[in-house]
N, C-alpha and C. Protein backbone atom coordinates (compact mmCIF):
# COMPACT_ATOMS: atom_id res chain seq x y z
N UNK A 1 2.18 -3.76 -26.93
CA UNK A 1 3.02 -3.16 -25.91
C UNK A 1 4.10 -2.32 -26.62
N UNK A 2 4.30 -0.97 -26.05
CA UNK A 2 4.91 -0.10 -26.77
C UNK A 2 6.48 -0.33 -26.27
N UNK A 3 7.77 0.04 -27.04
CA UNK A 3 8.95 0.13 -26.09
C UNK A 3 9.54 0.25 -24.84
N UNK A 4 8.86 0.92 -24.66
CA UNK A 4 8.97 1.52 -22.83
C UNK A 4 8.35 0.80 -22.05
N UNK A 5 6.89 0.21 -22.35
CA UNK A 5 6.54 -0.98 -21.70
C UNK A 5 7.36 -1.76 -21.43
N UNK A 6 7.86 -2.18 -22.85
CA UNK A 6 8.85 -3.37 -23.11
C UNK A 6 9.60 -3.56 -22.05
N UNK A 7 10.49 -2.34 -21.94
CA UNK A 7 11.65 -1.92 -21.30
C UNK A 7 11.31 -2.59 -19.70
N UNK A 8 10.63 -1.54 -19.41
CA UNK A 8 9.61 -1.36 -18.39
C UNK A 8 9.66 -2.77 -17.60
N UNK A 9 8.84 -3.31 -17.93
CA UNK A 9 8.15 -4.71 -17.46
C UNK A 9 9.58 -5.80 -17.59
N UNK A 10 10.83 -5.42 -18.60
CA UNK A 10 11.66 -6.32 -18.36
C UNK A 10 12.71 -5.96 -17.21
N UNK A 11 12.49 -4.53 -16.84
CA UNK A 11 13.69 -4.10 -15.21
C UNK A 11 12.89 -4.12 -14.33
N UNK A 12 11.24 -4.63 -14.14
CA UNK A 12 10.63 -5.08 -12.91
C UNK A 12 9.50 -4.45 -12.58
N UNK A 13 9.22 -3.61 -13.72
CA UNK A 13 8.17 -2.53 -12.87
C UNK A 13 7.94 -2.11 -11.88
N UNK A 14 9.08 -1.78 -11.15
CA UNK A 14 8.78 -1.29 -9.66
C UNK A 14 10.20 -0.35 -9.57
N UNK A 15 10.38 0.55 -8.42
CA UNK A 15 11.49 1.34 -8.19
C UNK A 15 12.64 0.37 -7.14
N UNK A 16 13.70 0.01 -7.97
CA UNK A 16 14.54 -0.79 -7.36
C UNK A 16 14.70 -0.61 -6.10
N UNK A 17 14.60 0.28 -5.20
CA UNK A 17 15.31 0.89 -4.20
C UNK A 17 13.95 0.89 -3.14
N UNK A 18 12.57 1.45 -3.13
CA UNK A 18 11.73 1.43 -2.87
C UNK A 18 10.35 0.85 -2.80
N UNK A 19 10.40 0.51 -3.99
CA UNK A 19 9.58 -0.54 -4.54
C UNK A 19 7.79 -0.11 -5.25
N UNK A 20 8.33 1.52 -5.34
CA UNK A 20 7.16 2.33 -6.08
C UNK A 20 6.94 1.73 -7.40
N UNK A 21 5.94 1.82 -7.59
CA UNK A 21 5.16 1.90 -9.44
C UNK A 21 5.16 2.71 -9.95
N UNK A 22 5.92 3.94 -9.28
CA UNK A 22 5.85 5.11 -10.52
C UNK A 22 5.75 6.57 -10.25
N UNK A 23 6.24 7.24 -10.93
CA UNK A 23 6.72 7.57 -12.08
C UNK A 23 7.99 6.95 -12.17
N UNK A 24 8.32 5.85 -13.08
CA UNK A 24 9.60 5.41 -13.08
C UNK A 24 10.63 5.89 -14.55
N UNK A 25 11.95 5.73 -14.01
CA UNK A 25 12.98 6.52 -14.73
C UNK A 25 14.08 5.17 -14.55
N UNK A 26 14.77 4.97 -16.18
CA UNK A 26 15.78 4.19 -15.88
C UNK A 26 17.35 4.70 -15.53
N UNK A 27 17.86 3.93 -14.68
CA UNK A 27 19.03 4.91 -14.03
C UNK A 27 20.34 3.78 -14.52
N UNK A 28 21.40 4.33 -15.17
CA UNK A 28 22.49 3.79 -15.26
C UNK A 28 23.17 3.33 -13.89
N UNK A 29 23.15 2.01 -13.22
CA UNK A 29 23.81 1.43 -12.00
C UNK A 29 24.78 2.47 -11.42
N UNK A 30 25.97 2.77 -12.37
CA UNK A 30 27.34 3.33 -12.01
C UNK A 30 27.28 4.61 -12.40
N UNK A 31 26.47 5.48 -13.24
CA UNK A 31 26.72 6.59 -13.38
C UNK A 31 27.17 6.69 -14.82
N UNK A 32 27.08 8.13 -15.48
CA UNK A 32 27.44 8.18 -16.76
C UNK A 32 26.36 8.14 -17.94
N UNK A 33 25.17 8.56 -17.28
CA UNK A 33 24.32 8.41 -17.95
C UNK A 33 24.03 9.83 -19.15
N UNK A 34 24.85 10.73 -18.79
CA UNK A 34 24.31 11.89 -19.58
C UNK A 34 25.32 11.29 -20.45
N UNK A 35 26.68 10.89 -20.59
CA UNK A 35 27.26 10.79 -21.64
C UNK A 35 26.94 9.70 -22.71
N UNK A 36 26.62 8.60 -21.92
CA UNK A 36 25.91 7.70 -22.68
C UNK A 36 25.10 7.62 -23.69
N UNK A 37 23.58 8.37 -23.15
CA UNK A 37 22.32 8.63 -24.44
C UNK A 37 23.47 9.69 -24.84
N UNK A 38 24.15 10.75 -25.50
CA UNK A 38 24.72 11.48 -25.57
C UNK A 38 25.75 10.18 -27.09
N UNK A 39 26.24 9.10 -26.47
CA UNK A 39 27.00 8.30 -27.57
C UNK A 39 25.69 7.68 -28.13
N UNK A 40 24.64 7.09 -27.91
CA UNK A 40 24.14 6.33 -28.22
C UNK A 40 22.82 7.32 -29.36
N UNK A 41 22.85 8.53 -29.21
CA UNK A 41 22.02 8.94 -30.11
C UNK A 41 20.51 8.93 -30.03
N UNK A 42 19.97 8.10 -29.43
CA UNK A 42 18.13 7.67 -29.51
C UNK A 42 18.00 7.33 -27.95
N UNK A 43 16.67 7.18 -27.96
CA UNK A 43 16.53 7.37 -26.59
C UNK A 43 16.81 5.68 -25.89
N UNK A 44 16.94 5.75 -24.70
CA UNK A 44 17.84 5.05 -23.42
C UNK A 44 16.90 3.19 -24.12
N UNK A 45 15.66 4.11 -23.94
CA UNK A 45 14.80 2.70 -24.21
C UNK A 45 14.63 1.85 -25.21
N UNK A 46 14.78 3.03 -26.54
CA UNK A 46 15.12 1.81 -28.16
C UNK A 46 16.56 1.72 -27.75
N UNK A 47 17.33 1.99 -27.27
CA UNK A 47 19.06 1.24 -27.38
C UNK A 47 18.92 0.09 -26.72
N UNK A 48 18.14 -0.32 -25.39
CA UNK A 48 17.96 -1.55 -24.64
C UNK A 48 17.13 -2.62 -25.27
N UNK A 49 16.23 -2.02 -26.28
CA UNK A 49 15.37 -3.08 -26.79
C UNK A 49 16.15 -3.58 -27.89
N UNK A 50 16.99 -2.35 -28.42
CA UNK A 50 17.93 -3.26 -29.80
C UNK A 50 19.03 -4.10 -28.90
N UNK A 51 19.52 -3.48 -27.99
CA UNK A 51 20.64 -4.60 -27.88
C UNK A 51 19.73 -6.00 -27.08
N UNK A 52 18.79 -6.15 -26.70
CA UNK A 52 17.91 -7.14 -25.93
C UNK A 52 17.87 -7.89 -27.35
N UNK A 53 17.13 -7.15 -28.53
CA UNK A 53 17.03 -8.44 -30.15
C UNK A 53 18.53 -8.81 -30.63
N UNK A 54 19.36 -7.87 -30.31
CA UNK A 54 20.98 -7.94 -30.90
C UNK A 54 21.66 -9.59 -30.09
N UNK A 55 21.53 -9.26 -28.94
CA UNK A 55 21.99 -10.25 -27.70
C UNK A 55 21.24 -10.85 -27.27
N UNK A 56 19.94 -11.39 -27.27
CA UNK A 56 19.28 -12.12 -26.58
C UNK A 56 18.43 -11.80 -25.19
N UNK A 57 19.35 -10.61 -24.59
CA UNK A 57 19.36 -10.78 -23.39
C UNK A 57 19.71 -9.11 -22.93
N UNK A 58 18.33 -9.11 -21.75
CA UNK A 58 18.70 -7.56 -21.58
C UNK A 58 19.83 -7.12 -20.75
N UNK A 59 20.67 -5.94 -21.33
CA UNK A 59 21.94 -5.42 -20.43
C UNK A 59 21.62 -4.94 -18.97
N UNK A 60 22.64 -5.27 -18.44
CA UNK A 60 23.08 -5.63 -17.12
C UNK A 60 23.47 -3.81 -16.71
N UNK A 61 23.34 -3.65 -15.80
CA UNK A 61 24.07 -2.33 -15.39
C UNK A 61 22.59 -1.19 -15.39
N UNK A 62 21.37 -1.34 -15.67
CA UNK A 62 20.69 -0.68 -15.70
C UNK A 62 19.65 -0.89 -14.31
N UNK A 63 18.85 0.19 -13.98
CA UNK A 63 17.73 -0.36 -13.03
C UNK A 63 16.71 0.57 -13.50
N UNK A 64 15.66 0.44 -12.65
CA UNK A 64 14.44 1.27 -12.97
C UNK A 64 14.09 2.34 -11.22
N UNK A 65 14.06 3.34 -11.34
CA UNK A 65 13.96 4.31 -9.83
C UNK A 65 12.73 5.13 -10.06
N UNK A 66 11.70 5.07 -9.63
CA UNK A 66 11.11 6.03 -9.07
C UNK A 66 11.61 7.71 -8.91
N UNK A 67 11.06 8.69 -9.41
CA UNK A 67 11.45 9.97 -9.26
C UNK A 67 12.05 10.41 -8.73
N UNK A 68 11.65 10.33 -7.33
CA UNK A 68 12.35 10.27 -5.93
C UNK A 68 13.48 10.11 -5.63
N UNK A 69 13.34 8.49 -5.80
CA UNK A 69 14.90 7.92 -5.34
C UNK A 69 15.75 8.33 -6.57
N UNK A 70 15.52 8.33 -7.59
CA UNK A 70 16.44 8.93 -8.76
C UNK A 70 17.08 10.15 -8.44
N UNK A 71 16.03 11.14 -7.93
CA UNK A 71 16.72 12.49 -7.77
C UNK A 71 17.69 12.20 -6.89
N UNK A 72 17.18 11.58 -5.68
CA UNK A 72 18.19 11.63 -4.38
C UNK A 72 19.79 11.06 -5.04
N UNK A 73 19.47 9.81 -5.88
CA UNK A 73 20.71 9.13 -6.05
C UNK A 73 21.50 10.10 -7.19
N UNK A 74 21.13 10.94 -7.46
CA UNK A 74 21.49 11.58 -9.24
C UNK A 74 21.96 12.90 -8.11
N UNK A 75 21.69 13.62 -7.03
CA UNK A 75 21.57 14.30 -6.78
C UNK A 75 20.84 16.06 -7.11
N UNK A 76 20.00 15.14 -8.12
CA UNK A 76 19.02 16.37 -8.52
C UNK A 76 18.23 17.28 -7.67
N UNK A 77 18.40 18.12 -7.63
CA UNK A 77 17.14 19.00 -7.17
C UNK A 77 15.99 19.33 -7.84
N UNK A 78 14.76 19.65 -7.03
CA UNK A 78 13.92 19.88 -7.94
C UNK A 78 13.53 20.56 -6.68
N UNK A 79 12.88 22.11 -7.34
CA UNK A 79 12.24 23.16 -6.70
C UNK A 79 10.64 22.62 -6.46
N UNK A 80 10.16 23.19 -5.01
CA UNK A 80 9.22 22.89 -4.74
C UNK A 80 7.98 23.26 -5.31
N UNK A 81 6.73 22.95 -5.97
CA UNK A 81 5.82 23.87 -6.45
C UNK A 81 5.20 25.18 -5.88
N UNK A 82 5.46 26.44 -7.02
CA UNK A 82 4.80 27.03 -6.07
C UNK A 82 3.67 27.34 -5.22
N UNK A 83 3.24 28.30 -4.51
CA UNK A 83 2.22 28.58 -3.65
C UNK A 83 1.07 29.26 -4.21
C-alpha cells in the first residue's frame, strides 16, 4: 500500500460530507491549506504519514472530500468542459 492509500484508508475512504469514493482530495477542516503544504514543503500526504510514525496517531483537523464538495467548500470554480 502506497502513501496515499495509507492516508486514504486512515480519513475513511469516503467524502466526509457526501459519502462518495472518489475522486477524493484531503481538505484542511479550518482552512489554510495553501499556506500550510507551502510551510511543510512535501506533499499533504508524506507530512500525515510522518507525523502518524512521529505521534502514533493520525492528526486531527484533516478530512477527505470528494471533488465536488471540495470545490463547493474551497469555493473553487471549475469551468465546464467544452462542447
Amino acid at each position: 500500500m502506497n502513501t496515499r492509500a495509507r492516508v486514504l484508508h486512515a480519513y475513511g475512504n469516503r467524502c466526509a460530507w457526501c459519502g462518495s469514493a472518489g475522486p477524493l482530495e484531503i481538505d484542511h477542516l479550518h482552512g489554510g491549506g495553501t499556506a500550510h503544504r507551502a510551510t511543510i514543503r512535501t506533499t499533504l500526504e508524506t507530512w500525515l504519514e510522518r507525523q502518524y510514525r512521529t505521534h502514533g496517531h493520525w492528526p486531527t483537523g484533516y478530512q477527505l472530500l470528494c471533488r465536488s464538495c471540495h470545490d463547493r467548500k474551497s469555493g473553487r470554480n471549475r469551468m465546464p468542459p467544452k462542447k
